[in-house]
C-alpha atoms as a PDB file:
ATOM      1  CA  UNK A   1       6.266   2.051  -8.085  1.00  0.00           C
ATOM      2  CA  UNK A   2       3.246   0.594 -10.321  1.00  0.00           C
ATOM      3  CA  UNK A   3       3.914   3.392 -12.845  1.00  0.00           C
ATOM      4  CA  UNK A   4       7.234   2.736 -13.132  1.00  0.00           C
ATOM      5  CA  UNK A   5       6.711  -1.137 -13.443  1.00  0.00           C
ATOM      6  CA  UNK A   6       4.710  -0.843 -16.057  1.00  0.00           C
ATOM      7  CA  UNK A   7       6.758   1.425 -18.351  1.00  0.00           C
ATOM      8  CA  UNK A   8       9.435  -0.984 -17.791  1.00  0.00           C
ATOM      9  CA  UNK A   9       7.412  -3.624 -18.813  1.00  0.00           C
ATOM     10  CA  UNK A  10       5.461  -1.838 -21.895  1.00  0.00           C
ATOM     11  CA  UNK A  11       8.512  -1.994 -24.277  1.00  0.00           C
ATOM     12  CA  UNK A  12       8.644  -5.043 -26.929  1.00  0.00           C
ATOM     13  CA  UNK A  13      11.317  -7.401 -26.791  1.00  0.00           C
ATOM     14  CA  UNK A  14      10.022  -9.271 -29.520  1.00  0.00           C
ATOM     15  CA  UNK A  15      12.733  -9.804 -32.296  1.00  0.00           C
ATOM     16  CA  UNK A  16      15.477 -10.404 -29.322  1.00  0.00           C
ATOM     17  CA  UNK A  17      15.514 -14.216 -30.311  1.00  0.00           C
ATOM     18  CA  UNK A  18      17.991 -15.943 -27.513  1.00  0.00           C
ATOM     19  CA  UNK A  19      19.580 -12.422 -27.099  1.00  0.00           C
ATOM     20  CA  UNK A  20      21.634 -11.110 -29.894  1.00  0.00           C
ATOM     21  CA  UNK A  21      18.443 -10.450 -32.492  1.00  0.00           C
ATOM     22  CA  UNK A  22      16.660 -12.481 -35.452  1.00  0.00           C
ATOM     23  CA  UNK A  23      18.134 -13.049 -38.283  1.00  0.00           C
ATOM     24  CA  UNK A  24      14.837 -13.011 -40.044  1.00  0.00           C
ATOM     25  CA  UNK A  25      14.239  -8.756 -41.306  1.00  0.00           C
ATOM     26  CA  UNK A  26      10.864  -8.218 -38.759  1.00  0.00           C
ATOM     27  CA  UNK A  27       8.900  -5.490 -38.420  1.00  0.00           C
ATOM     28  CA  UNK A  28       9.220  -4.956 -35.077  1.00  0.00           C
ATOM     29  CA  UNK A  29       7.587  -1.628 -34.760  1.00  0.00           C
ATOM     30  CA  UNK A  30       4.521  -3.579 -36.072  1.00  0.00           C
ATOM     31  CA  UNK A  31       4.574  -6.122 -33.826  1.00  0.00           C
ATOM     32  CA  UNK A  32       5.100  -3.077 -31.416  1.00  0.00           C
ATOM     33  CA  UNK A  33       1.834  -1.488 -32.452  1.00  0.00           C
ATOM     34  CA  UNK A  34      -0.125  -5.049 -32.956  1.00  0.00           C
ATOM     35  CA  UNK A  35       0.706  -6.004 -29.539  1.00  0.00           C
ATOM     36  CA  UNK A  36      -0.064  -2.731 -27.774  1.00  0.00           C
ATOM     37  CA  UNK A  37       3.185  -1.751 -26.254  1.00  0.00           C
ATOM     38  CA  UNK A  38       4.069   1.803 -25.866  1.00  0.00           C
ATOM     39  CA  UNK A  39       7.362   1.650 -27.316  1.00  0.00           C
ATOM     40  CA  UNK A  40      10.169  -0.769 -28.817  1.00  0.00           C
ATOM     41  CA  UNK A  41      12.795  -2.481 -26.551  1.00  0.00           C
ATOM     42  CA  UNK A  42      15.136  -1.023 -29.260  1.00  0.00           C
ATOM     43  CA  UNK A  43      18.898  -2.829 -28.542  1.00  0.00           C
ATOM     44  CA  UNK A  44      18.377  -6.412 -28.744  1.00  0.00           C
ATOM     45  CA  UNK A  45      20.695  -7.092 -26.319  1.00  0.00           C
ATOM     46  CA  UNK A  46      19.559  -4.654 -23.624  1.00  0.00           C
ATOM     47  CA  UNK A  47      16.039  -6.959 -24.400  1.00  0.00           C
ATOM     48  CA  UNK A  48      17.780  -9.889 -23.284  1.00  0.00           C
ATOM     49  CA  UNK A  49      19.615  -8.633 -20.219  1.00  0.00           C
ATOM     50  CA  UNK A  50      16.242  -7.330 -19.219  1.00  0.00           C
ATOM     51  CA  UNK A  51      14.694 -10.926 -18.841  1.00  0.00           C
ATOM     52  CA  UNK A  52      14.097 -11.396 -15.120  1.00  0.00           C
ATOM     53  CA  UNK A  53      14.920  -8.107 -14.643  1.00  0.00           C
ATOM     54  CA  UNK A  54      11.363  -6.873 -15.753  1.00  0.00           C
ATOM     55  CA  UNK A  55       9.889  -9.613 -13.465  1.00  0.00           C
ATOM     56  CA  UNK A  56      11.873  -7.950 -10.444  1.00  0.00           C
ATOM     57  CA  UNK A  57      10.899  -4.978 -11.014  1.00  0.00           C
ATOM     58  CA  UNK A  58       7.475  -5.772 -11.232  1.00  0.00           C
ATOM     59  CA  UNK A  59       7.891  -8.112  -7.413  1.00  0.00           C
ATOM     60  CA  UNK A  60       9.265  -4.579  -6.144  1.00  0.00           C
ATOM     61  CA  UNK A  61       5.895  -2.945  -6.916  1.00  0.00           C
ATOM     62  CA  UNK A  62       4.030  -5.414  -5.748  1.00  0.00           C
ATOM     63  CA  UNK A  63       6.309  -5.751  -2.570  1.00  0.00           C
ATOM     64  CA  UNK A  64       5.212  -1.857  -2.316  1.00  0.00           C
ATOM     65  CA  UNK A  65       1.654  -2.501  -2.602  1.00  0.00           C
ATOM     66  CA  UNK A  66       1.714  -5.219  -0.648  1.00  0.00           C
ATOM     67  CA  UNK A  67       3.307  -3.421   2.367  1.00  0.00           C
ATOM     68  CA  UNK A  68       0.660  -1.194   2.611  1.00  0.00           C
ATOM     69  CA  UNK A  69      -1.958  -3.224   2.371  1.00  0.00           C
ATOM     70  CA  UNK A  70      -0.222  -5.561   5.282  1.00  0.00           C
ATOM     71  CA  UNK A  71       0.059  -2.427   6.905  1.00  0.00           C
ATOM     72  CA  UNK A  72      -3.673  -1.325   6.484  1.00  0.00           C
ATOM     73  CA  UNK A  73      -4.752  -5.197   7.967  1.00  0.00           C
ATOM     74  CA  UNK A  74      -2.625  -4.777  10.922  1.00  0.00           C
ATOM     75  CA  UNK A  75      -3.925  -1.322  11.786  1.00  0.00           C
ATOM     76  CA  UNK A  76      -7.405  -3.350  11.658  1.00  0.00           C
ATOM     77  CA  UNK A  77      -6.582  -6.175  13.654  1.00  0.00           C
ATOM     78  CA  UNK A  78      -5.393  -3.958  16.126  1.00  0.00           C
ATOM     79  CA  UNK A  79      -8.330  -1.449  16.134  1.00  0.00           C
ATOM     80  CA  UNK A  80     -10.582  -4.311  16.359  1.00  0.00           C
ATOM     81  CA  UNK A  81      -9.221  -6.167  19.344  1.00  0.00           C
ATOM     82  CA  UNK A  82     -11.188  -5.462  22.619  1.00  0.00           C
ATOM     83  CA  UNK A  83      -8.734  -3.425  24.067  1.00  0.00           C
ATOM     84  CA  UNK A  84      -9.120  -0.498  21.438  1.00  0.00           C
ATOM     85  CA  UNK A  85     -12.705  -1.191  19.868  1.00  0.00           C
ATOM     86  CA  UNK A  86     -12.639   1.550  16.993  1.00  0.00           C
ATOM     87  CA  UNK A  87     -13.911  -0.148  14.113  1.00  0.00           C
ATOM     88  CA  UNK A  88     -16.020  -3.534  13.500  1.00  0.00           C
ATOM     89  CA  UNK A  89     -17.141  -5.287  10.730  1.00  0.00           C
ATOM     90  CA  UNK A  90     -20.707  -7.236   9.823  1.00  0.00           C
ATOM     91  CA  UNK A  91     -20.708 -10.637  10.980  1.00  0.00           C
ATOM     92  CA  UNK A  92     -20.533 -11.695   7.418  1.00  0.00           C
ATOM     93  CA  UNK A  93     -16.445 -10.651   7.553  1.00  0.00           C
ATOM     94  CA  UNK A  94     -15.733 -11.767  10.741  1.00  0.00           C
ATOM     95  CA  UNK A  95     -15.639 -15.471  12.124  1.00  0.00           C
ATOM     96  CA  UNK A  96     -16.117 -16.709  15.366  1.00  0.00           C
ATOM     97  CA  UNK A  97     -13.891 -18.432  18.005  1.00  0.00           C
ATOM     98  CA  UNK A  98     -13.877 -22.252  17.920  1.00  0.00           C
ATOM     99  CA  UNK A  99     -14.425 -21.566  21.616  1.00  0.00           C
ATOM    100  CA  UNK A 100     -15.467 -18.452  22.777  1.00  0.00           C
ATOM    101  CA  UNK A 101     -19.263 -17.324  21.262  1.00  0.00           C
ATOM    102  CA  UNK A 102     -18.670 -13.432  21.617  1.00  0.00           C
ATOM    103  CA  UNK A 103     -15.584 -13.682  19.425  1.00  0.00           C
ATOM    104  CA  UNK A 104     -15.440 -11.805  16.124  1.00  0.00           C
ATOM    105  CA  UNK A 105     -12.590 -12.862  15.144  1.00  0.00           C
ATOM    106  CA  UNK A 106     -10.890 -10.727  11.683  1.00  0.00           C
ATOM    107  CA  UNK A 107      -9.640 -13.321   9.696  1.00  0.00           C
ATOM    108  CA  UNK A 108     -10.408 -11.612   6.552  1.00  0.00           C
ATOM    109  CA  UNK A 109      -7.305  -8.998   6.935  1.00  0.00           C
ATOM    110  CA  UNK A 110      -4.951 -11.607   8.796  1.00  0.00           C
ATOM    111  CA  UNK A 111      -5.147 -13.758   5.598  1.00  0.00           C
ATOM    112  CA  UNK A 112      -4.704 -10.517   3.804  1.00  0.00           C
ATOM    113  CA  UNK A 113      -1.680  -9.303   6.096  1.00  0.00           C
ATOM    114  CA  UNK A 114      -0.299 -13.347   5.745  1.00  0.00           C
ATOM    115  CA  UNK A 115      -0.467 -13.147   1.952  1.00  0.00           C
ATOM    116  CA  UNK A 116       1.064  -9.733   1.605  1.00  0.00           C
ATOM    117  CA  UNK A 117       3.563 -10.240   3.401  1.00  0.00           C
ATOM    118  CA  UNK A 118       4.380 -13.470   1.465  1.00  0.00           C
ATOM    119  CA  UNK A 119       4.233 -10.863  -1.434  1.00  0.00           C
ATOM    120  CA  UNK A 120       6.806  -8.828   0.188  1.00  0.00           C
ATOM    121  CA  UNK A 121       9.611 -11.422   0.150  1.00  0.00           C
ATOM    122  CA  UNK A 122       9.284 -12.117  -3.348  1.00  0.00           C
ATOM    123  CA  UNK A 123      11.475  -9.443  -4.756  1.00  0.00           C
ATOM    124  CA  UNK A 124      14.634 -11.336  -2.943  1.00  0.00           C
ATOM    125  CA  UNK A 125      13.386 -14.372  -3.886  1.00  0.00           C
ATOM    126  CA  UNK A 126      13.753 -13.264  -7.846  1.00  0.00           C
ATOM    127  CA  UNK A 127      17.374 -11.713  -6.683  1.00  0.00           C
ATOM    128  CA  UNK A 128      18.184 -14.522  -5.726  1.00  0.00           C
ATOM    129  CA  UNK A 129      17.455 -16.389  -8.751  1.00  0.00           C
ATOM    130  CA  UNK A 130      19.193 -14.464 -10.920  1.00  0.00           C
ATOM    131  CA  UNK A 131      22.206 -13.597  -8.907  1.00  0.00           C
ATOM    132  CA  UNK A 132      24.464 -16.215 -10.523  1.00  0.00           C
ATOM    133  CA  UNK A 133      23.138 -16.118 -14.653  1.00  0.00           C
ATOM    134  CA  UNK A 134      25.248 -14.410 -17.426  1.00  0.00           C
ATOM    135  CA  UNK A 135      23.595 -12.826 -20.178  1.00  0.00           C
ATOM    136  CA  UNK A 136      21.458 -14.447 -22.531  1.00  0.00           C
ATOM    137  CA  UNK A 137      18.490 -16.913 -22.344  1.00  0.00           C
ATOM    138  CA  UNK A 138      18.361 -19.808 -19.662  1.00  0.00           C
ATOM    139  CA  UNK A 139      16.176 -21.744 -18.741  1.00  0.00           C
ATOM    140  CA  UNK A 140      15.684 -20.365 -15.250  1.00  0.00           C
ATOM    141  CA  UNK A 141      14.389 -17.891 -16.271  1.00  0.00           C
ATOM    142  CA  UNK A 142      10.917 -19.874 -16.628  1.00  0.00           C
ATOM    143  CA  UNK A 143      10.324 -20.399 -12.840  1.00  0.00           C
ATOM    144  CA  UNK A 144      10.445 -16.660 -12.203  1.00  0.00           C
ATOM    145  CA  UNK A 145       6.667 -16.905 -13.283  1.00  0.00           C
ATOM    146  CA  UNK A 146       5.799 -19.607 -10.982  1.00  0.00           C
ATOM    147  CA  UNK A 147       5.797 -17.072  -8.622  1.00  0.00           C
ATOM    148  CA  UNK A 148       5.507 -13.808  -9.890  1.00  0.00           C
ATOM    149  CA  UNK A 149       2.407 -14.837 -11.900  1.00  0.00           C
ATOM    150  CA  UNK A 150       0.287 -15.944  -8.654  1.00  0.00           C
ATOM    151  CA  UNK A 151       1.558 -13.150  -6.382  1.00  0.00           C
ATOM    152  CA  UNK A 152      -0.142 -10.733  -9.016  1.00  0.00           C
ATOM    153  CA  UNK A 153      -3.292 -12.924  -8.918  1.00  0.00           C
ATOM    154  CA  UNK A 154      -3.145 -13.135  -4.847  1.00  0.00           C
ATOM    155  CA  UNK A 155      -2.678  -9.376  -4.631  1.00  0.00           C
ATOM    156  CA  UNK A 156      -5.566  -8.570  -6.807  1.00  0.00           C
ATOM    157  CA  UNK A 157      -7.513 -10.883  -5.079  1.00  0.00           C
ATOM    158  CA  UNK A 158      -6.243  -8.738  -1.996  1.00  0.00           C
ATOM    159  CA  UNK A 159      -7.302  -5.696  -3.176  1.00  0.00           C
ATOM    160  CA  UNK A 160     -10.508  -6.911  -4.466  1.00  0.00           C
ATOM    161  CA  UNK A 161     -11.727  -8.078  -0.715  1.00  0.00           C
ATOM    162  CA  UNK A 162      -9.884  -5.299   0.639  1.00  0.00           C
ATOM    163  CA  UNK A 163     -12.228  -2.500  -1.388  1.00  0.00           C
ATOM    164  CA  UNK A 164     -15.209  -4.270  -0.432  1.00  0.00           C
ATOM    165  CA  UNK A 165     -15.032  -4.740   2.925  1.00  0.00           C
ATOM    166  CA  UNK A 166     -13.604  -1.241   4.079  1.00  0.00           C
ATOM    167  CA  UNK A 167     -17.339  -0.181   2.022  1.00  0.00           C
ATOM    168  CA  UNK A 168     -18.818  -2.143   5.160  1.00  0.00           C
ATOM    169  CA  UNK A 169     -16.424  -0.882   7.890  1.00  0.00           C
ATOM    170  CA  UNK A 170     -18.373   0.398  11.134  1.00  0.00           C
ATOM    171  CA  UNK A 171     -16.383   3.548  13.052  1.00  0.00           C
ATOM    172  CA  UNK A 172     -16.927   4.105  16.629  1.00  0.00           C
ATOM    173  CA  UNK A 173     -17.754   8.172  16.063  1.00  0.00           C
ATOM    174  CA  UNK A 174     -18.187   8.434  20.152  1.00  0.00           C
ATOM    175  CA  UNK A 175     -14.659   6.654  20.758  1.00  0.00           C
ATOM    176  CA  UNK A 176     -13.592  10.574  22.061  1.00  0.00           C
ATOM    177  CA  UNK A 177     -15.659  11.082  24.693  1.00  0.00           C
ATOM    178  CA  UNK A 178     -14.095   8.445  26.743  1.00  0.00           C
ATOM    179  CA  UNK A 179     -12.035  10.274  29.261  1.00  0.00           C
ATOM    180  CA  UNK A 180      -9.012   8.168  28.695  1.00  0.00           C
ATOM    181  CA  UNK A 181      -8.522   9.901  25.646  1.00  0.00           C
ATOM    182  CA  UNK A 182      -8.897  13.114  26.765  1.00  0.00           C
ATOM    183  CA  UNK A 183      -4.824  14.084  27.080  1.00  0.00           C
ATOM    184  CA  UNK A 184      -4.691  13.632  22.837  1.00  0.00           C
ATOM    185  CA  UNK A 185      -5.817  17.323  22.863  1.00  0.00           C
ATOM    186  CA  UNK A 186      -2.602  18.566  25.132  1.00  0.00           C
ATOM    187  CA  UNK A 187      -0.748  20.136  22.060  1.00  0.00           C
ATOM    188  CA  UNK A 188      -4.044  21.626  20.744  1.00  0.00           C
ATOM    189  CA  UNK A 189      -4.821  23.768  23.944  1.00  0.00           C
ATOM    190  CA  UNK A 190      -0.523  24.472  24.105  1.00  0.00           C
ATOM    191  CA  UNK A 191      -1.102  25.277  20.685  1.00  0.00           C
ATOM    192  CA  UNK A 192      -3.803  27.873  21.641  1.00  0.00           C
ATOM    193  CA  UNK A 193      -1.853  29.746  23.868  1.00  0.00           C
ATOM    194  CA  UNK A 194       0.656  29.952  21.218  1.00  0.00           C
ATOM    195  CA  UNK A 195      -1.642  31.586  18.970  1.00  0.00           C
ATOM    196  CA  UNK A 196      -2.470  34.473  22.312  1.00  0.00           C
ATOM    197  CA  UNK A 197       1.556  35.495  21.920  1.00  0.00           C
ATOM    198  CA  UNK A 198       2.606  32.773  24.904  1.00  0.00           C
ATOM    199  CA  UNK A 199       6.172  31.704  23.984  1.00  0.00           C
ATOM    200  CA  UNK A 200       5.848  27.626  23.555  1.00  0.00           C
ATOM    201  CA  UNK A 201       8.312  26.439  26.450  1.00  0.00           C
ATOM    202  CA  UNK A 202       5.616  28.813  29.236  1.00  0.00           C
ATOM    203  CA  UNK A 203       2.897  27.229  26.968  1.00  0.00           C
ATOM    204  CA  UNK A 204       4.392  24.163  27.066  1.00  0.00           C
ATOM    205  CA  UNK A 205       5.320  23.858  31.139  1.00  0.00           C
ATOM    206  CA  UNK A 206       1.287  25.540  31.711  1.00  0.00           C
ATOM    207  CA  UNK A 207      -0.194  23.158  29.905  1.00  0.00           C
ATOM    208  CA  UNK A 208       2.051  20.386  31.742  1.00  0.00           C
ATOM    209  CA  UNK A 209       1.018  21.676  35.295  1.00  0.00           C
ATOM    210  CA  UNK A 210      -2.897  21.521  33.985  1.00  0.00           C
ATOM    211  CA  UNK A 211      -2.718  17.445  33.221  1.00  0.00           C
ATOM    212  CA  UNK A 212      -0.266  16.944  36.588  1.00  0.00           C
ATOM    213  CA  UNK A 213      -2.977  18.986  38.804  1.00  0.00           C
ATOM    214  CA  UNK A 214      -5.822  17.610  37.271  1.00  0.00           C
ATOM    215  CA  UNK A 215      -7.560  20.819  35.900  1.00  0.00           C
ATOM    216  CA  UNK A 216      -6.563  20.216  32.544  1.00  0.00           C
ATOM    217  CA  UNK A 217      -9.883  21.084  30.507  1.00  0.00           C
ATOM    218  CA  UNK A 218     -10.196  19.274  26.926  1.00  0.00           C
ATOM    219  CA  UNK A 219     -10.834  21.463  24.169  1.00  0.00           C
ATOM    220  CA  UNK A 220     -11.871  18.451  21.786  1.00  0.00           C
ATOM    221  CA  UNK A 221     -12.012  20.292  18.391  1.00  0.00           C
ATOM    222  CA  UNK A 222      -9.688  19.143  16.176  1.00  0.00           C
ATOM    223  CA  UNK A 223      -7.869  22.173  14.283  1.00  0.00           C
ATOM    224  CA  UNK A 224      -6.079  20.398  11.921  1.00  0.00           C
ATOM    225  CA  UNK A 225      -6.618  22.449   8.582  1.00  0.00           C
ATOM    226  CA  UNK A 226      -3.696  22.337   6.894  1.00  0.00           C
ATOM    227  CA  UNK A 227      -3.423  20.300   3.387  1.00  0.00           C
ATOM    228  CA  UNK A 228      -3.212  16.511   3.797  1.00  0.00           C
ATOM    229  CA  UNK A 229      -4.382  16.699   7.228  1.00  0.00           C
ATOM    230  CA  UNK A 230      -7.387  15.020   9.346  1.00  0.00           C
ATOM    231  CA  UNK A 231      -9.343  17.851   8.661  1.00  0.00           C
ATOM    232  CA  UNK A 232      -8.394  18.279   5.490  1.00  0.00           C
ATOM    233  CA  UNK A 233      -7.680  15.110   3.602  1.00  0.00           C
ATOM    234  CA  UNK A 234      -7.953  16.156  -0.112  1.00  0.00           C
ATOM    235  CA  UNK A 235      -9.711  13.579  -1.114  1.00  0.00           C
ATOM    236  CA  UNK A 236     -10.856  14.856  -4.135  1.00  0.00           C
ATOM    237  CA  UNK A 237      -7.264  15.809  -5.003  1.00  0.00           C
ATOM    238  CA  UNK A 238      -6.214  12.478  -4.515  1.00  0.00           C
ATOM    239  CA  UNK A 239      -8.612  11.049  -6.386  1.00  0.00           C
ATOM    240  CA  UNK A 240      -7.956  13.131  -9.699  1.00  0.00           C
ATOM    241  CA  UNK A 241      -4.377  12.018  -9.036  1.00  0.00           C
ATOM    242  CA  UNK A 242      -5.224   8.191  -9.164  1.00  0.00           C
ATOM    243  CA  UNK A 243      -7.703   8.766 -12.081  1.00  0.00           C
ATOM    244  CA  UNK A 244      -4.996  10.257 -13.621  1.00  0.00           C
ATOM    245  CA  UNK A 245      -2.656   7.119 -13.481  1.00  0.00           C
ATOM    246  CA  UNK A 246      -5.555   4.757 -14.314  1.00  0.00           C
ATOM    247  CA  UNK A 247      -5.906   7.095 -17.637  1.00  0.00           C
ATOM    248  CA  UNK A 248      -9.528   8.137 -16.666  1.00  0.00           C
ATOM    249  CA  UNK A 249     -10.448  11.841 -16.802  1.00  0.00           C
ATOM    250  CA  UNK A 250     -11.247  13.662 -14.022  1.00  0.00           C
END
């Protein structure tokens, strides 16, 4: 979605005037080059109509970015609460309870998930802006950057604490040998006997009458190998692919 932002944005309008062209003979493919866009916003008019319409576009990917990173500072919320204890943080991200001394409380990635989310609306706020203009310049247009300006600023700023404090992030490596957890490896062991030549549903009902009896014995090796997967994550791949859109070689 940032990609595609962008592209849309990295065409000149310039020479578009109030939306039917200059009459003064530019050279807009200078002002193309001396301004760094990619390429020309070629029919003047199209330049025009596109006011507001860049700026939504842009809100979408943002909305998309932000979503994610909501969702990331949920999932941490969560996995630092007491009752699942996965991950912590240094004291120097967390804050403490106005009340209770033992609290470590993550206020970091609430504000995060609060501002994101704020992010997230703004995309119908812009729609909604527009919905009633016809084409040409008015002035409305100018208060689509009262908020499309700081909800780039606030997601940067996002991102920025986001990348440094997942480089402090503390995972509980021993949260598996709790025996609560134990029943997570159920389709691995079915999966096992599926792999001997037992059909699945005999696999499936053994396995069953293991957990309900109580002799159910955990394998607890993860045999996830396929692309993409927890034991596989590509990381490298992924990387090359995100250098790639940030125009770095790999």
């Amino acid at each position: 979605l940032v990609n595609a932002a962008y592209n849309v944005a990295d065409q000149n309008p310039l020479g578009s005037a109030a939306g039917y062209g200059s009459s003064f003979p530019i050279d807009r493919a200078m002002t193309t080059e001396e301004l760094g866009f990619k390429t020309l916003k070629y029919n003047v008019i199209a330049a025009q109509m596109g006011r507001g319409k860049v700026e939504k576009v842009t809100s979408t990917a943002l909305a998309g970015v932000g979503s994610t990173l909501a969702k990331l500072a949920m999932d941490i919320c969560l996995y630092m609460s007491q009752n699942f204890n996965f991950i912590s943080f240094p004291d120097d991200l967390t804050t403490g309870s106005s009340i209770m001394p033992h609290k470590k409380n993550p206020d970091v990635f609430e504000l995060i998930r609060a501002k994101c989310n704020v992010i997230q609306a703004l995309p119908n706020e812009l729609s909604m802006l527009l919905t009633n203009l016809p084409s040409g310049y008015h002035r409305d247009l100018q208060v689509t950057k009262n908020s499309l300006i700081p909800a780039i600023q606030e997601l940067k700023a996002c991102l920025d604490i986001t990348t440094f404090s997942l480089s402090k992030i503390k995972v509980r490596k021993d949260i598996l040998d709790n025996p609560k957890y134990d029943l997570l490896f159920t389709v691995d062991a079915l999966n096992d006997l599926v792999k001997k030549g037992v059909p699945f549903r005999d696999a499936y009902r053994q396995i069953a009458e293991e957990v309900e009896s109580g002799n159910f014995k955990t394998p607890k090796e993860a045999r996830h190998t396929h692309l993409g997967s927890i034991g596989n994550l590509c990381l490298e791949e992924i990387r090359q692919k995100m250098d790639k859109y940030r125009g770095k070689d790999s």
